[in-house]
C-alpha atoms as a PDB file:
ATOM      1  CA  UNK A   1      19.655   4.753 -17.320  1.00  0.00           C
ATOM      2  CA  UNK A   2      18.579   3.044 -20.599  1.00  0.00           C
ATOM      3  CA  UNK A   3      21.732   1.855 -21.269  1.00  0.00           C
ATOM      4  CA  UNK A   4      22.350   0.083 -17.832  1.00  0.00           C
ATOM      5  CA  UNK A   5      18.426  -1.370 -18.038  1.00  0.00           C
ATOM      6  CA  UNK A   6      19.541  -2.908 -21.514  1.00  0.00           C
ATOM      7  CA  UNK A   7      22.222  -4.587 -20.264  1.00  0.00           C
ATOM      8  CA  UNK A   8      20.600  -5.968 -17.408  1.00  0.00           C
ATOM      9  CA  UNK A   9      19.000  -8.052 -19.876  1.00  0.00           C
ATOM     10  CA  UNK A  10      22.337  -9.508 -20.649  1.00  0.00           C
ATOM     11  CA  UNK A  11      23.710 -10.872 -17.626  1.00  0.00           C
ATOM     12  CA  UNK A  12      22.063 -14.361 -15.805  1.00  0.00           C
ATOM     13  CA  UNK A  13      20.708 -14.499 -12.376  1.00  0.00           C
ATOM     14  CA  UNK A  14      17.750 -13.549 -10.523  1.00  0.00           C
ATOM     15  CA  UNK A  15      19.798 -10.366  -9.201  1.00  0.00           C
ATOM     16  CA  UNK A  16      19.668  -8.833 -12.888  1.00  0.00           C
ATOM     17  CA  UNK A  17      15.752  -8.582 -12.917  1.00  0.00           C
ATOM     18  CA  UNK A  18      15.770  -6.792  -9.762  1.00  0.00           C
ATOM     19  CA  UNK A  19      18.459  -4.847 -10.897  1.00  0.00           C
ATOM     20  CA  UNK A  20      16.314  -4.009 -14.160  1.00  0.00           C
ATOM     21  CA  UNK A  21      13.291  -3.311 -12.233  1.00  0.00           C
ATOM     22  CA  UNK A  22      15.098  -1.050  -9.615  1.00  0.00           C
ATOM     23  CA  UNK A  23      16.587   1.377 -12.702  1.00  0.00           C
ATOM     24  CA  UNK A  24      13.522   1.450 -14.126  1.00  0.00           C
ATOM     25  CA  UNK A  25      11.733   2.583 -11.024  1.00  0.00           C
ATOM     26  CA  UNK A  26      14.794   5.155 -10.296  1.00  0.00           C
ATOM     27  CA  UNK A  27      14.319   6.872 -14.168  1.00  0.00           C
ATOM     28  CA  UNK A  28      10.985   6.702 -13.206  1.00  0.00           C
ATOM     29  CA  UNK A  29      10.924   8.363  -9.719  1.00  0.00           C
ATOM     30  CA  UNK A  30      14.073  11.052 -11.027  1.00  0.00           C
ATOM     31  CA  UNK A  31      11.622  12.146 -13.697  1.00  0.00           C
ATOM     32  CA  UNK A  32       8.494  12.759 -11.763  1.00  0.00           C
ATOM     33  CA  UNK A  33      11.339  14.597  -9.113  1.00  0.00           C
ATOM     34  CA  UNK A  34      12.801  16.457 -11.779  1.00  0.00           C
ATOM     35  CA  UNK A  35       9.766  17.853 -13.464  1.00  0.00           C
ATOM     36  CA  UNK A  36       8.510  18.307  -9.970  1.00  0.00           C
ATOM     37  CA  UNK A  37      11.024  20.475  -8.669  1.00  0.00           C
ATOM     38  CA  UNK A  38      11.282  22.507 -11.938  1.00  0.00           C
ATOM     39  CA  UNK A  39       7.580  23.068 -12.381  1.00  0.00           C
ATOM     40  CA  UNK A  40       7.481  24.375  -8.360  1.00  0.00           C
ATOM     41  CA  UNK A  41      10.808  26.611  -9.280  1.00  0.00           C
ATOM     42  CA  UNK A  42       9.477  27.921 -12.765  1.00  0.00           C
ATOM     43  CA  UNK A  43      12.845  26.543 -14.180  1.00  0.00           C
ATOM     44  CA  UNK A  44      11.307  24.594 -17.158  1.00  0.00           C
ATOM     45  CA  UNK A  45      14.069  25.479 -19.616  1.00  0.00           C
ATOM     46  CA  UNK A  46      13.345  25.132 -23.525  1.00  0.00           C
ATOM     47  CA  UNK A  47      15.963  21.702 -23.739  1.00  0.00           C
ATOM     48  CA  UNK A  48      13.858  20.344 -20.570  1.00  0.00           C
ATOM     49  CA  UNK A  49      10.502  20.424 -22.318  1.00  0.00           C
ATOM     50  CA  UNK A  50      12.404  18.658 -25.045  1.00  0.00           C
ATOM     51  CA  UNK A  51      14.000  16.054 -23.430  1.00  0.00           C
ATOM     52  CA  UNK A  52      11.269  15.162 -20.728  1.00  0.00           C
ATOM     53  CA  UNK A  53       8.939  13.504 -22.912  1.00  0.00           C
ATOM     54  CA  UNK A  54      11.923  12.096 -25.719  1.00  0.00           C
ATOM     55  CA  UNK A  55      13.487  10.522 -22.114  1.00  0.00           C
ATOM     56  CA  UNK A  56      10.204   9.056 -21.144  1.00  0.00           C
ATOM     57  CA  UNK A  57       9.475   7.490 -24.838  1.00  0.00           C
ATOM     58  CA  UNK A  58      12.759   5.954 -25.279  1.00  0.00           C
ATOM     59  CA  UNK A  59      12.682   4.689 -21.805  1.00  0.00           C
ATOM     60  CA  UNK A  60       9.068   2.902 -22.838  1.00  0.00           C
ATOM     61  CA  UNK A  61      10.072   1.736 -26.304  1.00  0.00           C
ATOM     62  CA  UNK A  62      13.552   0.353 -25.083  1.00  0.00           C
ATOM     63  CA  UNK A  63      12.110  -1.354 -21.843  1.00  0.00           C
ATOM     64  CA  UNK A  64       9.570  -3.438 -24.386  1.00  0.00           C
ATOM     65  CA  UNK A  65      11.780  -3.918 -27.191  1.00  0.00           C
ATOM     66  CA  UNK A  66      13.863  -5.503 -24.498  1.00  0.00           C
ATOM     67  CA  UNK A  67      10.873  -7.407 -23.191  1.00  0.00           C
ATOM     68  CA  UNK A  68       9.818  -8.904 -26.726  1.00  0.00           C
ATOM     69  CA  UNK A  69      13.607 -10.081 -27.787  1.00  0.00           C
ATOM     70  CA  UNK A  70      13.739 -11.949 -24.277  1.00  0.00           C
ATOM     71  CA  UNK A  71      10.258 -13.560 -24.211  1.00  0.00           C
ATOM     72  CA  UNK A  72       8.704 -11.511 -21.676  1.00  0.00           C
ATOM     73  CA  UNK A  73       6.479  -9.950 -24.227  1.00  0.00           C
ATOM     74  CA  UNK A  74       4.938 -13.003 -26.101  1.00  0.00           C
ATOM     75  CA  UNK A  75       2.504 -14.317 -28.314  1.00  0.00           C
ATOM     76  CA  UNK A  76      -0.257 -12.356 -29.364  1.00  0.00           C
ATOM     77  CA  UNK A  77       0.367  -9.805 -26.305  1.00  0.00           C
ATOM     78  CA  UNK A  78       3.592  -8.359 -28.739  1.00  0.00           C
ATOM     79  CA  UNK A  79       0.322  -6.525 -30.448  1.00  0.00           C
ATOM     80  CA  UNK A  80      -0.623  -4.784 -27.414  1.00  0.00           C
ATOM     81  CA  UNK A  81       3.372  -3.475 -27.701  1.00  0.00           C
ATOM     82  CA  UNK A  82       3.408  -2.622 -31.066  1.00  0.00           C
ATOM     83  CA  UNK A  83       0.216  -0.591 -30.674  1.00  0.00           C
ATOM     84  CA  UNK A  84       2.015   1.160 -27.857  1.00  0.00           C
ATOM     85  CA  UNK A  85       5.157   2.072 -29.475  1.00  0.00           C
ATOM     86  CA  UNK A  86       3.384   2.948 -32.757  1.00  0.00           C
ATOM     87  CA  UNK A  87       0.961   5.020 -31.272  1.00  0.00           C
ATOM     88  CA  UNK A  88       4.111   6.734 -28.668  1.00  0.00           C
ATOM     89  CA  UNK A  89       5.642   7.664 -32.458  1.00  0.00           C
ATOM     90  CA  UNK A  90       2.604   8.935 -33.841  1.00  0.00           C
ATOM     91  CA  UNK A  91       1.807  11.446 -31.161  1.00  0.00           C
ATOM     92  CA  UNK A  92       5.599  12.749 -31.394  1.00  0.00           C
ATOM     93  CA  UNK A  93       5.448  12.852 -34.616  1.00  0.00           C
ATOM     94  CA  UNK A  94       2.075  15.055 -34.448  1.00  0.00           C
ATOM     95  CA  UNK A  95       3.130  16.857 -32.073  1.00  0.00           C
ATOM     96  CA  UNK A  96       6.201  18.062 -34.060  1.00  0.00           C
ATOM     97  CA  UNK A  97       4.162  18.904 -36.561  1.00  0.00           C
ATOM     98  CA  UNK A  98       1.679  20.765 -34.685  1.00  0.00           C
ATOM     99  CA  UNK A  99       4.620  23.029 -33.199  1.00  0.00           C
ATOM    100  CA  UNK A 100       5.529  24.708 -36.724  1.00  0.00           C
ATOM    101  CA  UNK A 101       1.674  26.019 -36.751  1.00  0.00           C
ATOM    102  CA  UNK A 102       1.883  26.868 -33.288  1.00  0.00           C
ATOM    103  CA  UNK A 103      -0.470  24.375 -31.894  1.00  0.00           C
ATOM    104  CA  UNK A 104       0.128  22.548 -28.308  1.00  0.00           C
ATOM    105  CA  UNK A 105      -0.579  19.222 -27.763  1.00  0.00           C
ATOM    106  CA  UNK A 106      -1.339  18.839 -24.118  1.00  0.00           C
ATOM    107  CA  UNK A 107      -1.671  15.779 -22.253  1.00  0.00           C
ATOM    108  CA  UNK A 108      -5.315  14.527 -21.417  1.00  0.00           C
ATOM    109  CA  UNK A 109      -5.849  12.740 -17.875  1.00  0.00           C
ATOM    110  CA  UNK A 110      -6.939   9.592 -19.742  1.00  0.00           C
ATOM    111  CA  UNK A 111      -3.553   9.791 -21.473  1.00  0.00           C
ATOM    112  CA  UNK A 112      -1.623   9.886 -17.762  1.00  0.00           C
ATOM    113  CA  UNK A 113      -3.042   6.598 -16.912  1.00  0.00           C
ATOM    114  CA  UNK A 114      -2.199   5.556 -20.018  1.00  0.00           C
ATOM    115  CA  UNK A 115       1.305   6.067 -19.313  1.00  0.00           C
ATOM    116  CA  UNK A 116       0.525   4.924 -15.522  1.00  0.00           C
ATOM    117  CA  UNK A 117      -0.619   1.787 -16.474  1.00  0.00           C
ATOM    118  CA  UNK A 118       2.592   1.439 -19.152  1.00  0.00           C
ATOM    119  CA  UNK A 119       4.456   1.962 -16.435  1.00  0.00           C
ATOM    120  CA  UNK A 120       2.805  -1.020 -13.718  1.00  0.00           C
ATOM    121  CA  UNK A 121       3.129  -3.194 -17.065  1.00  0.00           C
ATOM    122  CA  UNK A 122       6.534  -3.317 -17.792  1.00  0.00           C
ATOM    123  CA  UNK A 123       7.798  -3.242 -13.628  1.00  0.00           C
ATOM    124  CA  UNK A 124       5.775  -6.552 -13.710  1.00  0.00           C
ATOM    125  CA  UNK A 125       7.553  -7.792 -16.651  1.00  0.00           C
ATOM    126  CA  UNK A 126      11.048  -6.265 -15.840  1.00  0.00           C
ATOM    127  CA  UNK A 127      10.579  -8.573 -12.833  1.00  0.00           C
ATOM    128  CA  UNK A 128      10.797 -11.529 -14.814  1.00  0.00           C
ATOM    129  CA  UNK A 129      10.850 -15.366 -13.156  1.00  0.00           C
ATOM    130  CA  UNK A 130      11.806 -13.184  -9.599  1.00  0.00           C
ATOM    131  CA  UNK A 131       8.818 -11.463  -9.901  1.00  0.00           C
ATOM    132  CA  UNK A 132       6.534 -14.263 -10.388  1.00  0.00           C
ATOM    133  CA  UNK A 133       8.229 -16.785  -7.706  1.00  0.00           C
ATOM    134  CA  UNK A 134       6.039 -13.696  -5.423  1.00  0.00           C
ATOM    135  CA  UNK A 135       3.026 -13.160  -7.433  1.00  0.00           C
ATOM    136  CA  UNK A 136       1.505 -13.997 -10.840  1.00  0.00           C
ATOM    137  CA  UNK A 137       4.153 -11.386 -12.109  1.00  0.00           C
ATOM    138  CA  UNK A 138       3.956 -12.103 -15.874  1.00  0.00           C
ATOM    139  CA  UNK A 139       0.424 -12.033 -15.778  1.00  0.00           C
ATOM    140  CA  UNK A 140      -0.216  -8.710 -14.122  1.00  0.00           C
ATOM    141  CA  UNK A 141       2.165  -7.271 -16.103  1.00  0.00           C
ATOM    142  CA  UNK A 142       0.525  -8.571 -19.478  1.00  0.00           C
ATOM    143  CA  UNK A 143      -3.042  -7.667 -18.101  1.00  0.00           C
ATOM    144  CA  UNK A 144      -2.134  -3.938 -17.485  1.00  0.00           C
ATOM    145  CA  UNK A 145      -0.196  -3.875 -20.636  1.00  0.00           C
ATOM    146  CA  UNK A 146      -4.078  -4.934 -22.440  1.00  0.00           C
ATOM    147  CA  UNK A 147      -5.557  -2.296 -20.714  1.00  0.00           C
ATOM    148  CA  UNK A 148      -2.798   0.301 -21.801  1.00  0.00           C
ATOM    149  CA  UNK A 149      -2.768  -0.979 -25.360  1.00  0.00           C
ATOM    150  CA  UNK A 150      -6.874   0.044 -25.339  1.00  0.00           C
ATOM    151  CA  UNK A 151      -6.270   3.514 -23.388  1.00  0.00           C
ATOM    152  CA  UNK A 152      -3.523   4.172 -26.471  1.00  0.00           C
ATOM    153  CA  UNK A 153      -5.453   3.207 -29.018  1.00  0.00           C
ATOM    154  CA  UNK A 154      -8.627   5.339 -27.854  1.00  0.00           C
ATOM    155  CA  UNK A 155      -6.300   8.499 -26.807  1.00  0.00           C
ATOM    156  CA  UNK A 156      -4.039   8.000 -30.123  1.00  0.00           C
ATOM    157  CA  UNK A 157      -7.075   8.665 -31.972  1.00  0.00           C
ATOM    158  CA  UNK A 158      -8.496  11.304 -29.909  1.00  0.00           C
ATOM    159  CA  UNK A 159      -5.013  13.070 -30.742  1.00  0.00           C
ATOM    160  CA  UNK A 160      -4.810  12.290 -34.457  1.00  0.00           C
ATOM    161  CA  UNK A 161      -8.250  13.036 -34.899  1.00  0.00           C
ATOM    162  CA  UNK A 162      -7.861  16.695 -32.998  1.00  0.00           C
ATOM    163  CA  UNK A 163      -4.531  16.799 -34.693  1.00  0.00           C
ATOM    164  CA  UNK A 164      -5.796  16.689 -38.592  1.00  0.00           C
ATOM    165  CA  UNK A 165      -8.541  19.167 -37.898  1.00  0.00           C
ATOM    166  CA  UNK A 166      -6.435  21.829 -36.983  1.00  0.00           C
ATOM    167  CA  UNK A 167      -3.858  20.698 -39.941  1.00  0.00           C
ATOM    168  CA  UNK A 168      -7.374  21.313 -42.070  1.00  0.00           C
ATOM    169  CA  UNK A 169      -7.712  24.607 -40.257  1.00  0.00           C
ATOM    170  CA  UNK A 170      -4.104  25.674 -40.931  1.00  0.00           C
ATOM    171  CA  UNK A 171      -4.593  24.695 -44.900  1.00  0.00           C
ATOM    172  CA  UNK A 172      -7.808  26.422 -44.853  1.00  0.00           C
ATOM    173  CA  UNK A 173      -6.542  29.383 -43.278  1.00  0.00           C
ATOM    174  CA  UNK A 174      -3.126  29.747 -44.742  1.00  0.00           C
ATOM    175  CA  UNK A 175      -5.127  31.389 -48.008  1.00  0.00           C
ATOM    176  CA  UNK A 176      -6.715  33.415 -45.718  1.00  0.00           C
ATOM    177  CA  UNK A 177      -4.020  34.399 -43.076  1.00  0.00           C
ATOM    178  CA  UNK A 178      -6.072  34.181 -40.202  1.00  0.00           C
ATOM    179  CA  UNK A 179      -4.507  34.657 -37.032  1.00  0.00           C
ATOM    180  CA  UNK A 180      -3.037  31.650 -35.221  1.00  0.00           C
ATOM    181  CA  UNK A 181      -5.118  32.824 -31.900  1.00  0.00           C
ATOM    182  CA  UNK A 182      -8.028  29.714 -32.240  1.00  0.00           C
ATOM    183  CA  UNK A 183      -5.137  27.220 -32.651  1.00  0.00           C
ATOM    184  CA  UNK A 184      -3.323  27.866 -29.546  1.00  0.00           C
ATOM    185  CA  UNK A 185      -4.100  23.865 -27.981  1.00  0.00           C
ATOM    186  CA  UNK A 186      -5.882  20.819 -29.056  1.00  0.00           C
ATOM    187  CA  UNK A 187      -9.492  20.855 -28.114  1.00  0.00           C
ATOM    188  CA  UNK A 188     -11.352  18.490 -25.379  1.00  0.00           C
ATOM    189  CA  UNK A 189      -7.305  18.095 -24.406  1.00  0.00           C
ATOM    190  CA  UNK A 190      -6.542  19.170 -21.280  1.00  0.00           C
ATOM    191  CA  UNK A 191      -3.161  21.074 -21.007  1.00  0.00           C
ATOM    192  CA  UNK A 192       0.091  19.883 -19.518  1.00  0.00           C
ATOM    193  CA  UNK A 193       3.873  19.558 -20.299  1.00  0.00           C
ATOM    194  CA  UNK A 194       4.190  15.529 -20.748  1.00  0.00           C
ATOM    195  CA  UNK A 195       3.347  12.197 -21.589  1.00  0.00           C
END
């Protein structure tokens, strides 16, 4: 899908946002489905725990870097972006590291509207000038994309901040060789499968 939403980008018309907005609403909808379905079947394989959130992050980042190089993202509302995608890297990136020392990194309900309101921002945007010859599109869009940039920066830091004390733990312990029992999830995080 992220190939096709790119090159909507490309092509002229008022069709193309629509086009843009509908994919990103299908990878969207297929997603939720997906994990869904394999949640109620107890199919989660290991590559599906893997790719679910990777999918959902490059579908994100791509959709805004997309945004930015065609003026949809402007102005000082590109910081609100770049706090997103920074913070989107820095959680993977913790949460890589957290899986050699056996730690989870669940996903809090703050972070889900995060991601919820992420989402609302950039179907507004991906509407471009169709979407706001209906409604004050671009403006919606940037609004909720604020709002998301404030619920990443607070629940970025929540993570990192949960993150390094059990990395102190782990260096504290690894002299010791305690067991790995008290490290089993990020506190004050409640647990889930994705972002």
């Amino acid at each position: 899908m992220i190939p096709g939403l790119v090159a909507t980008f490309y092509f002229p018309g008022v069709l193309s946002d629509w086009i843009a907005l509908g994919l990103f609403c299908a990878a969207g909808i297929t997603d939720f489905l997906d994990g869904y379905v394999a949640r109620l079947r107890g199919e989660m394989s290991t590559l599906g725990r893997f790719l679910d959130p990777v999918a959902d992050k490059l579908l994100i980042v791509a959709a805004i870097v997309m945004l930015i190089a065609f003026d949809r993202i402007d102005g000082i509302t590109v910081l609100a972006a770049i706090i997103i995608v920074c913070r989107e890297i820095l959680v993977s990136g913790l949460r890589e590291f957290l899986a050699d020392l056996h730690v989870s990194v669940p996903v809090s309900r703050l972070a889900k509207w995060k991601t919820t309101l992420q989402i609302i921002a950039i179907g507004f945007l991906l509407s471009g000038n169709s979407g706001d010859a209906l409604m004050p599109a671009k403006e919606i869009g940037t609004i909720c994309l604020w709002i998301a940039a404030a619920l990443t920066l607070y629940t970025g830091y929540d993570y990192l901040r949960a993150g390094l004390s059990h990395i102190a733990t782990d260096d504290e312990g690894a002299s010791s060789n305690d067991s790995s029992d008290n490290r089993n999830a990020i506190d004050g995080v409640e647990p889930h499968t994705s972002n």
